[in-house]
C-alpha atoms as a PDB file:
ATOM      1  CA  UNK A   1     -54.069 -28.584 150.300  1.00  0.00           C
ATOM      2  CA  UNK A   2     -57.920 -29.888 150.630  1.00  0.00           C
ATOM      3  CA  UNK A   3     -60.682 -28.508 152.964  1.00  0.00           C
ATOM      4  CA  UNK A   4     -62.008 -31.130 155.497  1.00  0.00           C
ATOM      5  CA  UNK A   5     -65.617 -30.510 157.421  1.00  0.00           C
ATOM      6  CA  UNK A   6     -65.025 -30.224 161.084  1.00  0.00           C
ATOM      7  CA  UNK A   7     -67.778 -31.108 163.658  1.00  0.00           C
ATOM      8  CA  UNK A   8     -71.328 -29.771 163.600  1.00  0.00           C
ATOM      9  CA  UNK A   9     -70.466 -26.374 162.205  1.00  0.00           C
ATOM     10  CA  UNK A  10     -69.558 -27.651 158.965  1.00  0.00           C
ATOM     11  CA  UNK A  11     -65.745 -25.316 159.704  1.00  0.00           C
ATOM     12  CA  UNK A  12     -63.483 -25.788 156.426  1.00  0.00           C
ATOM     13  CA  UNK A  13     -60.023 -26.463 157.864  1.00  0.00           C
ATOM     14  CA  UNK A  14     -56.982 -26.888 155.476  1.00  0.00           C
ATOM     15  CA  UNK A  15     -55.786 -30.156 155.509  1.00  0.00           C
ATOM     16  CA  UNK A  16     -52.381 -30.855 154.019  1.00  0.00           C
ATOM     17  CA  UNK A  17     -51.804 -33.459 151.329  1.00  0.00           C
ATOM     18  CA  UNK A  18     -49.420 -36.211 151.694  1.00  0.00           C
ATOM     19  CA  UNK A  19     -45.868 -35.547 150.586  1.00  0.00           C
ATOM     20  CA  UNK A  20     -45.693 -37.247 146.988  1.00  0.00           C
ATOM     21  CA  UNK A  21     -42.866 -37.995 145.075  1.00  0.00           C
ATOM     22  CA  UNK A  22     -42.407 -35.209 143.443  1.00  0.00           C
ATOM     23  CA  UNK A  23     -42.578 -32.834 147.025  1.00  0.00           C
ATOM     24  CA  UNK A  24     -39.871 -35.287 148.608  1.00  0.00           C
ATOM     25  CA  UNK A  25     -37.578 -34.310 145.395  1.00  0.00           C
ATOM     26  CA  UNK A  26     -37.813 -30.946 146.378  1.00  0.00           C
ATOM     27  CA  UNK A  27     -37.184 -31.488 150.040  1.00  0.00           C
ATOM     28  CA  UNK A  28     -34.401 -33.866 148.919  1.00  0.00           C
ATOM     29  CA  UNK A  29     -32.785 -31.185 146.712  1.00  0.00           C
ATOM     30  CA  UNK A  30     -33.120 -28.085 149.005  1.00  0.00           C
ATOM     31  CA  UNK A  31     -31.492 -30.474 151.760  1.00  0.00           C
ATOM     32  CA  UNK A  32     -28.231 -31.014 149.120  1.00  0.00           C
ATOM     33  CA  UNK A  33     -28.417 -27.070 148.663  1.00  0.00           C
ATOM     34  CA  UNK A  34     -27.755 -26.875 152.569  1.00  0.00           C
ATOM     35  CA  UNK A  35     -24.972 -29.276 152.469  1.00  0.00           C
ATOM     36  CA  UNK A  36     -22.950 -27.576 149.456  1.00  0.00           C
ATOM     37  CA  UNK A  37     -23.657 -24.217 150.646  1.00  0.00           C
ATOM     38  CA  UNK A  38     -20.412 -24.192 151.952  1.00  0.00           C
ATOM     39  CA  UNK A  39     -19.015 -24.541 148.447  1.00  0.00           C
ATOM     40  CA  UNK A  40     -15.260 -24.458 147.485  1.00  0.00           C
ATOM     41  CA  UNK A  41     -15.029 -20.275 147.483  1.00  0.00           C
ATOM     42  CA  UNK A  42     -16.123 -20.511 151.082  1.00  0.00           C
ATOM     43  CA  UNK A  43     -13.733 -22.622 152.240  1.00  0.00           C
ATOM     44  CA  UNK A  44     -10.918 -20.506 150.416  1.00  0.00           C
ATOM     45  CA  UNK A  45     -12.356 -17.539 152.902  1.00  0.00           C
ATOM     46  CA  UNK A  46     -12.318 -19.551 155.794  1.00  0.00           C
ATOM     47  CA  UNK A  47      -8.926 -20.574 154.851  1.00  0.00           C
ATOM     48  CA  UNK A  48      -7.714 -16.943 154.789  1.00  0.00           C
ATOM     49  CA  UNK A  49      -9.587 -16.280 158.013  1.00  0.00           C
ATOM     50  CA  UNK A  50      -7.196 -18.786 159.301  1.00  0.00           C
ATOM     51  CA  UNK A  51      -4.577 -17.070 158.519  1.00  0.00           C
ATOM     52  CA  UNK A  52      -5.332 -14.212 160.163  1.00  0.00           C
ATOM     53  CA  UNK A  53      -5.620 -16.643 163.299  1.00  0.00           C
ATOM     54  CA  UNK A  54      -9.520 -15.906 165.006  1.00  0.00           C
ATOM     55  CA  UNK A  55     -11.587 -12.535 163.390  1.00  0.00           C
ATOM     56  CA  UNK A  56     -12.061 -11.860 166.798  1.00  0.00           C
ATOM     57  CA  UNK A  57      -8.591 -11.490 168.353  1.00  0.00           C
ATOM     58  CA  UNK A  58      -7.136  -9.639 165.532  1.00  0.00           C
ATOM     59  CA  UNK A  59      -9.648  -7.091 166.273  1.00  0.00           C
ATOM     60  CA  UNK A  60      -8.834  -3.732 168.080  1.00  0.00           C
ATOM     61  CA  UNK A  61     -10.418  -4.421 172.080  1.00  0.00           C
ATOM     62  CA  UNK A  62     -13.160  -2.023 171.342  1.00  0.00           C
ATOM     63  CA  UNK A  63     -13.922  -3.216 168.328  1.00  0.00           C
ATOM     64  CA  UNK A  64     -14.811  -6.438 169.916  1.00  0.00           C
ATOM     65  CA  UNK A  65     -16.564  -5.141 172.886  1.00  0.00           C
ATOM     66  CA  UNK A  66     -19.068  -3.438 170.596  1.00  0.00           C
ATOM     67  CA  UNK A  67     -19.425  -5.845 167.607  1.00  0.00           C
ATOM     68  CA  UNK A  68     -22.482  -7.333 169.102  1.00  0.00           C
ATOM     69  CA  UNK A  69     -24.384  -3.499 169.275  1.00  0.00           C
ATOM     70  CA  UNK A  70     -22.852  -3.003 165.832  1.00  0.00           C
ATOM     71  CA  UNK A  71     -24.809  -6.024 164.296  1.00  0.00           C
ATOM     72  CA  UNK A  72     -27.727  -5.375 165.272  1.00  0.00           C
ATOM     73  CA  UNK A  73     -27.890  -1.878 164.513  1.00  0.00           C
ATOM     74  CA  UNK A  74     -26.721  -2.954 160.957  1.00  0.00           C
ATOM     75  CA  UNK A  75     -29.627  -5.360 161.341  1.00  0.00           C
ATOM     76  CA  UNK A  76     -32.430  -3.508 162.569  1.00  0.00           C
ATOM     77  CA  UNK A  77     -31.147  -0.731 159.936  1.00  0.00           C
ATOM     78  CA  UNK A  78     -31.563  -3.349 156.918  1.00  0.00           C
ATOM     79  CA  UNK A  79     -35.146  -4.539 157.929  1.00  0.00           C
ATOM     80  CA  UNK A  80     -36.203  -1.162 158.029  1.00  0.00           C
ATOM     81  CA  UNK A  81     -34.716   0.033 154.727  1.00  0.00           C
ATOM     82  CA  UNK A  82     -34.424  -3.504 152.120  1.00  0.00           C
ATOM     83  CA  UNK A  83     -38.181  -3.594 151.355  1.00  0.00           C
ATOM     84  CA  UNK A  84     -38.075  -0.364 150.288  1.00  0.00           C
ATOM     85  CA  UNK A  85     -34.819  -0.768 148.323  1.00  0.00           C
ATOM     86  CA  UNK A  86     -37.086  -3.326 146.010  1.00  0.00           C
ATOM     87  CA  UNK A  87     -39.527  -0.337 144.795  1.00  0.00           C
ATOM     88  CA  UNK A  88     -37.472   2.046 141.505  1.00  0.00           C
ATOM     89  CA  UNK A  89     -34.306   1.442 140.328  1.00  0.00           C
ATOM     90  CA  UNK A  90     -33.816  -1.510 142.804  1.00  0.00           C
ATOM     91  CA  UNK A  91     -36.205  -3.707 141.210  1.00  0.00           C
ATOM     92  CA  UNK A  92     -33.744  -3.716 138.113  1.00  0.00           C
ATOM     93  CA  UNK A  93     -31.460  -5.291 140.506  1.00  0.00           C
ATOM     94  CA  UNK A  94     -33.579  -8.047 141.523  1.00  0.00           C
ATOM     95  CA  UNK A  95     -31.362 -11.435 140.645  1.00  0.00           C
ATOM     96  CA  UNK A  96     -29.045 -13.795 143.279  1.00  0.00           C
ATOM     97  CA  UNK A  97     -26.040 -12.950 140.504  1.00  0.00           C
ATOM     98  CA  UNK A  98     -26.713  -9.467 140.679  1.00  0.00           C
ATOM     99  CA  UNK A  99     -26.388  -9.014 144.432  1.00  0.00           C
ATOM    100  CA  UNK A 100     -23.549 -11.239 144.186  1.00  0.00           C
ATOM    101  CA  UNK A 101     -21.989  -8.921 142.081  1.00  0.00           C
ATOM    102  CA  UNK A 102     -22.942  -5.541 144.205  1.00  0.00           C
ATOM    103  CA  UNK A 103     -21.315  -7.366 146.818  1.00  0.00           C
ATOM    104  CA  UNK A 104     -18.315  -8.180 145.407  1.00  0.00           C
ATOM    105  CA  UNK A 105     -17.507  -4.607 144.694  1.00  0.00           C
ATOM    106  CA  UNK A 106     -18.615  -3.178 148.260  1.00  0.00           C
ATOM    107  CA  UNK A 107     -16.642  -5.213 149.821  1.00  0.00           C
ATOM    108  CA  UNK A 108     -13.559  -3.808 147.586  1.00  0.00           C
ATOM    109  CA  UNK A 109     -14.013  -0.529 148.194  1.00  0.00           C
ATOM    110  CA  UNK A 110     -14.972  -1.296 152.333  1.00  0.00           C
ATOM    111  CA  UNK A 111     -11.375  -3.041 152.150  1.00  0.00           C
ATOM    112  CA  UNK A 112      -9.318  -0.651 150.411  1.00  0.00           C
ATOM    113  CA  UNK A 113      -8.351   1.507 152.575  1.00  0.00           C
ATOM    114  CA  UNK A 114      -8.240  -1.165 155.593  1.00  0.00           C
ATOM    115  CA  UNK A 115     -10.266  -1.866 158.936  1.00  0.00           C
ATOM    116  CA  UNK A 116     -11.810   1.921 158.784  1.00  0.00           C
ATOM    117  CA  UNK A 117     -13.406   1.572 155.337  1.00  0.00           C
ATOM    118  CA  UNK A 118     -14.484  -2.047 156.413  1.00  0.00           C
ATOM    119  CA  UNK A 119     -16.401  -0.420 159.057  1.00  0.00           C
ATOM    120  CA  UNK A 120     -18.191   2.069 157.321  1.00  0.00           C
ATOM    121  CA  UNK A 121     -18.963  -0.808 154.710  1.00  0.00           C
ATOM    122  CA  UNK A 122     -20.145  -2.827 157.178  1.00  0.00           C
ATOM    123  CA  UNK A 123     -23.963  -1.555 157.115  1.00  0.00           C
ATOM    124  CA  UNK A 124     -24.003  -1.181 153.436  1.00  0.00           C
ATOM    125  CA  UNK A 125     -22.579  -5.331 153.094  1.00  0.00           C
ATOM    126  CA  UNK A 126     -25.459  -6.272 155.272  1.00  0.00           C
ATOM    127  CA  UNK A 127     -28.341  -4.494 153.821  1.00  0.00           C
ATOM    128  CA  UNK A 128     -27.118  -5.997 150.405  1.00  0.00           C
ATOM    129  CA  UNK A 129     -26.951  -9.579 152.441  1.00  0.00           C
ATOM    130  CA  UNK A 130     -30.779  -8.768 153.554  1.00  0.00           C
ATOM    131  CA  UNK A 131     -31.941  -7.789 150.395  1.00  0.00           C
ATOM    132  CA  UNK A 132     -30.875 -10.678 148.857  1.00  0.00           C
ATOM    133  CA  UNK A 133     -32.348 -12.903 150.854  1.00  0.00           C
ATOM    134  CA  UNK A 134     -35.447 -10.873 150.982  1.00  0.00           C
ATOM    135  CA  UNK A 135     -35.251 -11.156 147.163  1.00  0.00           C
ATOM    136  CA  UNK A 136     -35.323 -15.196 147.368  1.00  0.00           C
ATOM    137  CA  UNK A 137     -38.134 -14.692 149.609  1.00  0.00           C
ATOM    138  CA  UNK A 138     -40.625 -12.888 146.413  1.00  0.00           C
ATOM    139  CA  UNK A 139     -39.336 -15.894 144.406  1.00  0.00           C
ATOM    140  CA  UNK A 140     -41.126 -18.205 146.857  1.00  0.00           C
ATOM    141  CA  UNK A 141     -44.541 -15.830 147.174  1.00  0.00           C
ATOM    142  CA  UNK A 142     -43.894 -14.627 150.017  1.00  0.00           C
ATOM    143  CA  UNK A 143     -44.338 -10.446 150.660  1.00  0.00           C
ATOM    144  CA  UNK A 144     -41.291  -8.880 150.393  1.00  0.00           C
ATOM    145  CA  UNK A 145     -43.241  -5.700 151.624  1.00  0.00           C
ATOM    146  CA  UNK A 146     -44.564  -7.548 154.547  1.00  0.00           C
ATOM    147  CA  UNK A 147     -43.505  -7.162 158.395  1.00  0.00           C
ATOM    148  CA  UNK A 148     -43.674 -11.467 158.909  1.00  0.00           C
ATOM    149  CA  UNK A 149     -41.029 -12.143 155.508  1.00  0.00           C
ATOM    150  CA  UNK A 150     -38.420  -9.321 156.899  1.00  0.00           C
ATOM    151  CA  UNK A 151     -38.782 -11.305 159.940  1.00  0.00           C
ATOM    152  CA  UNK A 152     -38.628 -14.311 158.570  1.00  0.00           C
ATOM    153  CA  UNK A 153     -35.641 -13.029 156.474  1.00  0.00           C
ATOM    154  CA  UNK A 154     -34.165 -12.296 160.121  1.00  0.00           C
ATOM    155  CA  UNK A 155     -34.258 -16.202 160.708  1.00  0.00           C
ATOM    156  CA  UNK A 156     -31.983 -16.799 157.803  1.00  0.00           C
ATOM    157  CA  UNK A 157     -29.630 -14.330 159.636  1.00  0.00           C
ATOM    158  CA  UNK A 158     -29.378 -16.830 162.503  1.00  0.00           C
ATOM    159  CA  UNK A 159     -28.793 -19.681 160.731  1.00  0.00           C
ATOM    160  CA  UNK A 160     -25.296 -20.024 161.864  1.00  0.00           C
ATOM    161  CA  UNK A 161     -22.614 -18.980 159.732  1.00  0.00           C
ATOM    162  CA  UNK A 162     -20.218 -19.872 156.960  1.00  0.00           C
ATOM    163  CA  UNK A 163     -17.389 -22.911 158.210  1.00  0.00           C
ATOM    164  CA  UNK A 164     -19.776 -22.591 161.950  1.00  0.00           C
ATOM    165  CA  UNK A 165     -20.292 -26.323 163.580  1.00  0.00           C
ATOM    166  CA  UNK A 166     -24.118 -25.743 163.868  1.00  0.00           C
ATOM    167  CA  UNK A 167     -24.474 -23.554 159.664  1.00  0.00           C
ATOM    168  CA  UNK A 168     -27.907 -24.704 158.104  1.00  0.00           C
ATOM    169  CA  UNK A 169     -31.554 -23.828 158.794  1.00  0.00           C
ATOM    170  CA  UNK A 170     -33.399 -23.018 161.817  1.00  0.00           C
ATOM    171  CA  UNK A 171     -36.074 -25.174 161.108  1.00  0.00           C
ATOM    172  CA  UNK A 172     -37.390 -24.049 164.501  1.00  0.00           C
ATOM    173  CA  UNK A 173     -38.745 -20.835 162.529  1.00  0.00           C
ATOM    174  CA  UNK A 174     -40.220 -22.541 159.186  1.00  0.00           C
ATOM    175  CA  UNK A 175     -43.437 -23.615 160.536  1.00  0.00           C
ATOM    176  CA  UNK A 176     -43.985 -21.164 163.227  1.00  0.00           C
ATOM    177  CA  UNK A 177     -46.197 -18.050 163.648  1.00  0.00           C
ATOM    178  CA  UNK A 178     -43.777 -15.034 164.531  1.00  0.00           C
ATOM    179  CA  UNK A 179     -44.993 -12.380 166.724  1.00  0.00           C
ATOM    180  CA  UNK A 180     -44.882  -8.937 164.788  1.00  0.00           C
ATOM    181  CA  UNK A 181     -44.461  -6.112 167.759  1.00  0.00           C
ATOM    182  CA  UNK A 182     -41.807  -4.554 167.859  1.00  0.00           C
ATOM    183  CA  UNK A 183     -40.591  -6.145 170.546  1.00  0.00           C
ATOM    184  CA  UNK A 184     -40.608  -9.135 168.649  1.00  0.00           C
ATOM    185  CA  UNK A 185     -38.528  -7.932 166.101  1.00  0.00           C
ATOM    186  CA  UNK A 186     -36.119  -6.402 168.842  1.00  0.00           C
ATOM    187  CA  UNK A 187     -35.689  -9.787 170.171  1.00  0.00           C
ATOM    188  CA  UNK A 188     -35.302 -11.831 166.850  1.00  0.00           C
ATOM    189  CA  UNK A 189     -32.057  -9.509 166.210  1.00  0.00           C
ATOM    190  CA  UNK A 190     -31.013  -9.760 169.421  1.00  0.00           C
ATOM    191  CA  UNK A 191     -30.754 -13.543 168.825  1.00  0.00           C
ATOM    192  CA  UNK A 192     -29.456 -13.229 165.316  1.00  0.00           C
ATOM    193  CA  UNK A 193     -26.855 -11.406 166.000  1.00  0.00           C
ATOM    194  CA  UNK A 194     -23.951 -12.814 167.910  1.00  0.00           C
ATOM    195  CA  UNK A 195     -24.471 -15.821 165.323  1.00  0.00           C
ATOM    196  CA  UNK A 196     -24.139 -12.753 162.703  1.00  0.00           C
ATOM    197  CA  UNK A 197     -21.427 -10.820 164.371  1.00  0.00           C
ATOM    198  CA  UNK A 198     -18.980 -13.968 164.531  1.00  0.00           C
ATOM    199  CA  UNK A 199     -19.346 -14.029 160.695  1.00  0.00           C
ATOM    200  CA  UNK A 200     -18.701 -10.372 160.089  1.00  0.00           C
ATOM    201  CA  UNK A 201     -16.115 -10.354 162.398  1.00  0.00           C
ATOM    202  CA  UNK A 202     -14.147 -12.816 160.122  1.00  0.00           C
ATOM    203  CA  UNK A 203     -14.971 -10.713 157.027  1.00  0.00           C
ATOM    204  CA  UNK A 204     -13.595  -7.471 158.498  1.00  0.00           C
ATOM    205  CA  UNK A 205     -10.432  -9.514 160.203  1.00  0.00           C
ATOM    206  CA  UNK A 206      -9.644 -10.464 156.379  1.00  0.00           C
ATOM    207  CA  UNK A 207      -9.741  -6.381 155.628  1.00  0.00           C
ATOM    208  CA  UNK A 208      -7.506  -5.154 158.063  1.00  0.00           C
ATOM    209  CA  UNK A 209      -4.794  -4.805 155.958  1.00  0.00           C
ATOM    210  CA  UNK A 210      -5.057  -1.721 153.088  1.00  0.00           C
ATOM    211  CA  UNK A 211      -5.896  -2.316 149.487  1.00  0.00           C
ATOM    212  CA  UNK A 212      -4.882  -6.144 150.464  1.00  0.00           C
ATOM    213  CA  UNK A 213      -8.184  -5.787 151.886  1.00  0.00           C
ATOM    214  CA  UNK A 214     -10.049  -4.514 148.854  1.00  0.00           C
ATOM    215  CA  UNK A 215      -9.338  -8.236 147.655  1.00  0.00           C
ATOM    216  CA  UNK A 216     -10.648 -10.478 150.734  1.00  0.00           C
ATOM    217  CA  UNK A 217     -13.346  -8.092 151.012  1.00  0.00           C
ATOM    218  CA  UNK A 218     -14.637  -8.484 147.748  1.00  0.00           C
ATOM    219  CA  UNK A 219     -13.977 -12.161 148.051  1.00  0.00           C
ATOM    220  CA  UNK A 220     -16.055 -12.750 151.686  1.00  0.00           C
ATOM    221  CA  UNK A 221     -18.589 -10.169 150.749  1.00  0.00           C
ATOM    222  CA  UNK A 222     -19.159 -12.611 147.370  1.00  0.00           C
ATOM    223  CA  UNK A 223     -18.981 -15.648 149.395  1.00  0.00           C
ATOM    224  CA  UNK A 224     -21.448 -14.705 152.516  1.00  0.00           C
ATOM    225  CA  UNK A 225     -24.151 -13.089 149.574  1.00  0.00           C
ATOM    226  CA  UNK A 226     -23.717 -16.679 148.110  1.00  0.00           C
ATOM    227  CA  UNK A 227     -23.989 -18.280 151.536  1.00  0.00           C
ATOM    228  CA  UNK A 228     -26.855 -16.560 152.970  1.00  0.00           C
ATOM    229  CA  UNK A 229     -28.973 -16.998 149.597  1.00  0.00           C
ATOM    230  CA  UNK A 230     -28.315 -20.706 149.051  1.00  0.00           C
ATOM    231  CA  UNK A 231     -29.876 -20.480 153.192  1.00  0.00           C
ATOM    232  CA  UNK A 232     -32.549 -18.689 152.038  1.00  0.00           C
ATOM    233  CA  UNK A 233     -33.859 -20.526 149.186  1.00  0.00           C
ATOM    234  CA  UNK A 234     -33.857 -23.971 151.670  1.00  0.00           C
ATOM    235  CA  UNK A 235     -35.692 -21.445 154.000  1.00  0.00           C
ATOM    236  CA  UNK A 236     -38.487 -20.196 151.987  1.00  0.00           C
ATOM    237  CA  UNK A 237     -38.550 -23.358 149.404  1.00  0.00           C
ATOM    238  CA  UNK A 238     -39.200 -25.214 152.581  1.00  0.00           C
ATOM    239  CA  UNK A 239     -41.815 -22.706 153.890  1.00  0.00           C
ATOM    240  CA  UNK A 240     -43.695 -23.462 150.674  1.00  0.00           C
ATOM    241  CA  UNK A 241     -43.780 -26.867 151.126  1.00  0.00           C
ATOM    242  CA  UNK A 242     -44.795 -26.388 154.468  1.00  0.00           C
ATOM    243  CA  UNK A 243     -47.925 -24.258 153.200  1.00  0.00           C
ATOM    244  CA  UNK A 244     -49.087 -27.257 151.221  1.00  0.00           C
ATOM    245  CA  UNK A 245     -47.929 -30.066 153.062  1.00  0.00           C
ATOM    246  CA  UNK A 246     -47.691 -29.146 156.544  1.00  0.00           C
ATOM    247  CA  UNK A 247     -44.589 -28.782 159.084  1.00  0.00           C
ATOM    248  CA  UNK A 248     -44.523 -32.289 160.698  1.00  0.00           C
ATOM    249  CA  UNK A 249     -44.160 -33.988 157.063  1.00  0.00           C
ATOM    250  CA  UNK A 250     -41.906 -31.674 155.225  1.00  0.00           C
ATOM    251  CA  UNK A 251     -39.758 -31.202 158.120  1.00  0.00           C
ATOM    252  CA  UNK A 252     -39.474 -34.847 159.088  1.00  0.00           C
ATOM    253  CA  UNK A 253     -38.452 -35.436 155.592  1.00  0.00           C
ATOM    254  CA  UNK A 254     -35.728 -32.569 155.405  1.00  0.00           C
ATOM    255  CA  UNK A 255     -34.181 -33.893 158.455  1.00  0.00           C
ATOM    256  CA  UNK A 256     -34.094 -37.734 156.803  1.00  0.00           C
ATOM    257  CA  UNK A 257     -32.759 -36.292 153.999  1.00  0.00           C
ATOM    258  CA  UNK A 258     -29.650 -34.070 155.998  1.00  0.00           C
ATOM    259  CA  UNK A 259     -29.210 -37.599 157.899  1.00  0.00           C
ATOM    260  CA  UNK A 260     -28.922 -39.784 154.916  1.00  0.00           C
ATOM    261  CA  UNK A 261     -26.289 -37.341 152.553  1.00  0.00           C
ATOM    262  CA  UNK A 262     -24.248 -37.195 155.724  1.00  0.00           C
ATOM    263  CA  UNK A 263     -23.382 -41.602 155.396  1.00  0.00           C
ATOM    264  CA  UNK A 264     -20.600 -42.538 153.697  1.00  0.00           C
ATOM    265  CA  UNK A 265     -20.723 -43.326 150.134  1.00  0.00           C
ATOM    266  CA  UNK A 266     -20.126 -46.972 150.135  1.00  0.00           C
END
């Protein structure tokens, strides 16, 4: 980024460098981390979820009614809460693997004792899930602390959903300025969550049977962690680009990247 002089004031305004070679790598590989973040383990989930025929309709009626309101309580609960997780003992757990891990054994004990359990679990899975992905965010100097990253976190939350037709990243979000009133944040999570709800409601579908349970929700609570970080590292790794490069050239480039890995290999 280099300062320009702007008309008879002599105002310093940022102006971004052109994307080099090395900056289109980096676009170029956090547009192949998009594509493979549904990796083989996430198709094995959406496999089971198949089997269970749709989350939604092997859910109890009330269940379904009020899995929107659910989300975005657990929602609004994690962005108030994960940034001050990070501060004592949960800096120690501060790596992708790590929350992978946590998650992996939440979501055994929310399945073991079938769709009640799952529910309870159901906050705790997604304040892990934000964590993480507020985790990714410090890795790409942002302010894990601050009000615009836990919204900007939020974004990642809306970013469709593992096996969805329209999974990947908002770009919409990366280059914009987000409001931070709390109506703002109110009506982020309000658009986050159905997107949100539709994956959790496949997660607790796959625990509705006891202690079988334990095992598909350890496996979907591993695979969304993994899912939602890969998003967030294209999120924030492309917000960093942005911040030296500018919107219009790093997202042009993302885009021509997504379109070229999607030809056939000839």
């Amino acid at each position: 980024m280099t300062d320009k002089i702007i008309g008879h004031d002599a105002l310093l305004l940022p102006v971004p460098a052109p994307l080099d070679d090395h900056a289109r790598a980096r676009v170029a590989a956090l547009a192949l981390r998009q594509r493979r973040a549904n990796g083989v383990l996430m198709k094995a989930v959406n496999f089971l979820g198949g089997q269970v025929e749709d989350g939604l309709k092997v859910l109890p009626k009330p269940l379904r009614d009020q899995l929107n309101e659910v989300t975005r309580s657990a929602l609004r609960r994690s962005y108030d809460i994960a940034a001050r997780s990070r501060g004592g003992i949960g800096q120690s757990f501060g790596s992708d693997q790590t929350h992978r891990i946590i998650g992996t054994l939440s979501g055994a004990i929310g399945g073991f004792g079938g769709l009640p359990t799952a529910l309870a679990e159901l906050p705790v899975a997604t304040t892990l899930i934000f964590r993480a992905v507020l985790h990714v965010a410090a890795e790409y100097g942002e302010d894990p602390a601050s009000e615009e990253t836990r919204m900007e976190c939020l974004a990642v939350f809306g970013s469709g959903g593992p096996g969805s037709a329209d999974d990947g990243v908002d770009t919409a979000f990366i280059g914009a300025r987000l409001s931070l009133s709390g109506a703002a944040v109110n009506a982020m999570i309000s658009r986050v969550a159905p997107k949100f709800a539709a994956v959790l409601s496949q997660k607790l579908a796959s625990q509705t049977v006891p202690v079988l349970g334990a095992v598909a929700g350890a496996g979907t609570n591993y695979a969304f962690v993994d899912y939602y970080v890969a998003l967030a590292h294209v999120h924030f790794g492309l917000r960093q680009l942005v911040r030296d490069h500018g919107d219009v050239a790093v997202l042009d480039e993302f885009h021509r990247q997504l379109a070229a890995q999607r030809l056939p290999q000839t």
